[in-house]
C-alpha atoms as a PDB file:
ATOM      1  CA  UNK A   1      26.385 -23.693 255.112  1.00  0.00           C
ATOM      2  CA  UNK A   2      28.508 -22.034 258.207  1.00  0.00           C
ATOM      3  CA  UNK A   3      29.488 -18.643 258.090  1.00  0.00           C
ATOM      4  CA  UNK A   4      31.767 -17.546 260.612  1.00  0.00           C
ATOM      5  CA  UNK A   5      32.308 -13.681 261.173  1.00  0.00           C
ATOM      6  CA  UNK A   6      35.004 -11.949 263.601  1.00  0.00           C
ATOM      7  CA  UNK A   7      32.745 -10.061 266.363  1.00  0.00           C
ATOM      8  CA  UNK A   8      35.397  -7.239 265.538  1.00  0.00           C
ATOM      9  CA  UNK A   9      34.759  -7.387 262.027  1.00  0.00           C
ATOM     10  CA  UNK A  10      31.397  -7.222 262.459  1.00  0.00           C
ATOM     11  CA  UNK A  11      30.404  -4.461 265.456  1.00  0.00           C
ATOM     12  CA  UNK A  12      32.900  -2.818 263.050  1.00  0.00           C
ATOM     13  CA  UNK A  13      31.201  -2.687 259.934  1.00  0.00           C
ATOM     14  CA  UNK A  14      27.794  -1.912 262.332  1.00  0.00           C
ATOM     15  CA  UNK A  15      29.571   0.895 263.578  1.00  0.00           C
ATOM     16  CA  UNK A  16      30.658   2.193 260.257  1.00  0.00           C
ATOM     17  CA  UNK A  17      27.408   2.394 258.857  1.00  0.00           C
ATOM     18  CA  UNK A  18      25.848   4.013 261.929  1.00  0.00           C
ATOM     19  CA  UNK A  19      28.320   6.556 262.236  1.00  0.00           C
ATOM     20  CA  UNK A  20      27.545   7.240 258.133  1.00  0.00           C
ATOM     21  CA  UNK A  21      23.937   7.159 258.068  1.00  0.00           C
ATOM     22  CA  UNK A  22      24.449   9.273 261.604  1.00  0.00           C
ATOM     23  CA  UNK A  23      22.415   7.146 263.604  1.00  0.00           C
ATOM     24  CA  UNK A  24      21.769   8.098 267.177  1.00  0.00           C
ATOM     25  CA  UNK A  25      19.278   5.449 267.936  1.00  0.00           C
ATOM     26  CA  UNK A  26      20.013   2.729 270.744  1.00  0.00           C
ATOM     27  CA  UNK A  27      21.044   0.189 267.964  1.00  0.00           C
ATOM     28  CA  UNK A  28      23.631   2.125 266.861  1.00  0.00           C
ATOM     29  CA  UNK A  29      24.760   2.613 270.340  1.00  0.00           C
ATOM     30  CA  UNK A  30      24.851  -0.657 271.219  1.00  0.00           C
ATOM     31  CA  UNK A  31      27.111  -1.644 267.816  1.00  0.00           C
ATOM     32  CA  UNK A  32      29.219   1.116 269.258  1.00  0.00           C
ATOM     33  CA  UNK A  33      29.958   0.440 272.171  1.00  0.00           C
ATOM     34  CA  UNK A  34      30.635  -3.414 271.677  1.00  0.00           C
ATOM     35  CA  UNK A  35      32.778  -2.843 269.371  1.00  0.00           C
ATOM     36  CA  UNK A  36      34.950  -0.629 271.528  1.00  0.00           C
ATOM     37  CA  UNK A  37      34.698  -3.440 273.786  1.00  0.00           C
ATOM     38  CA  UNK A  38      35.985  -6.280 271.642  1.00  0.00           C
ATOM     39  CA  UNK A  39      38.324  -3.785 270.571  1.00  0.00           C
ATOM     40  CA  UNK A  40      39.990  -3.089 273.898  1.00  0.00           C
ATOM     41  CA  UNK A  41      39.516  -6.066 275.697  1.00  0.00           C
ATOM     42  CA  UNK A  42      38.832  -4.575 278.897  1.00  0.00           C
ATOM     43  CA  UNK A  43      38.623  -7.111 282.483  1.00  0.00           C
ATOM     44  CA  UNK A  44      35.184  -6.768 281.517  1.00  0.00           C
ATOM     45  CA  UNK A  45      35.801  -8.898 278.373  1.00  0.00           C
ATOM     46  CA  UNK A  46      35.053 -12.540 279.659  1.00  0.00           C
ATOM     47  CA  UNK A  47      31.030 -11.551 281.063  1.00  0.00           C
ATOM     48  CA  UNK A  48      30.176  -8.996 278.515  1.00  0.00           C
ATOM     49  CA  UNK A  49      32.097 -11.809 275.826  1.00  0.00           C
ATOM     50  CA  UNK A  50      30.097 -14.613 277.630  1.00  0.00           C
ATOM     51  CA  UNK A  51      26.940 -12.339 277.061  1.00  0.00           C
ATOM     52  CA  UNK A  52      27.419 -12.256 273.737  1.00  0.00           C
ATOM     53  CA  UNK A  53      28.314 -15.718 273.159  1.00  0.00           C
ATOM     54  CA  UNK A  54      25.339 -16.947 274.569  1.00  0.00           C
ATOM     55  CA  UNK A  55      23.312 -14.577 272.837  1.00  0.00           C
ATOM     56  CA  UNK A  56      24.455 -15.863 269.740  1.00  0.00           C
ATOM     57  CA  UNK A  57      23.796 -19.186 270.436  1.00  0.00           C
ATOM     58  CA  UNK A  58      20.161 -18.514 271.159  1.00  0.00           C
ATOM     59  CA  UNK A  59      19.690 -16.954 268.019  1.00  0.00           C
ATOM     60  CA  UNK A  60      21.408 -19.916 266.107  1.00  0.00           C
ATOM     61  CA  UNK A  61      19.065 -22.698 267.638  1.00  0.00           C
ATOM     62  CA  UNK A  62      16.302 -20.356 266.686  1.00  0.00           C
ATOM     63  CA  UNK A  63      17.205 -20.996 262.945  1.00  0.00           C
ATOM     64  CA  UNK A  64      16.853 -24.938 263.308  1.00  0.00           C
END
């Protein structure tokens, strides 16, 4: 089964719950700050989006 989830959607909901559990840790700044970045979609947005991409697609072939 696939699951797709909108980076926005999710670096949202990551930095909903660390700005509820008040969360100061470098986790919580990370979720932060890419979501700000998807958000705006900044010149930096094709590397840090590439970044991301690829980090994502290590993780899946980890899975198989």
């Amino acid at each position: 089964m696939v699951l797709n989830i909108s980076a926005v959607l999710l670096f949202g909901a990551a930095s909903a719950l660390a700005v509820r559990t008040k969360s100061a840790r470098g986790g919580a700044a990370l979720a932060l700050f890419l979501f700000g970045f998807f958000v705006a979609g900044t010149g930096a947005y094709e590397p840090i989006h590439n970044l991301v991409q690829a980090s994502a697609d290590a993780l899946s072939t980890l899975g198989k």
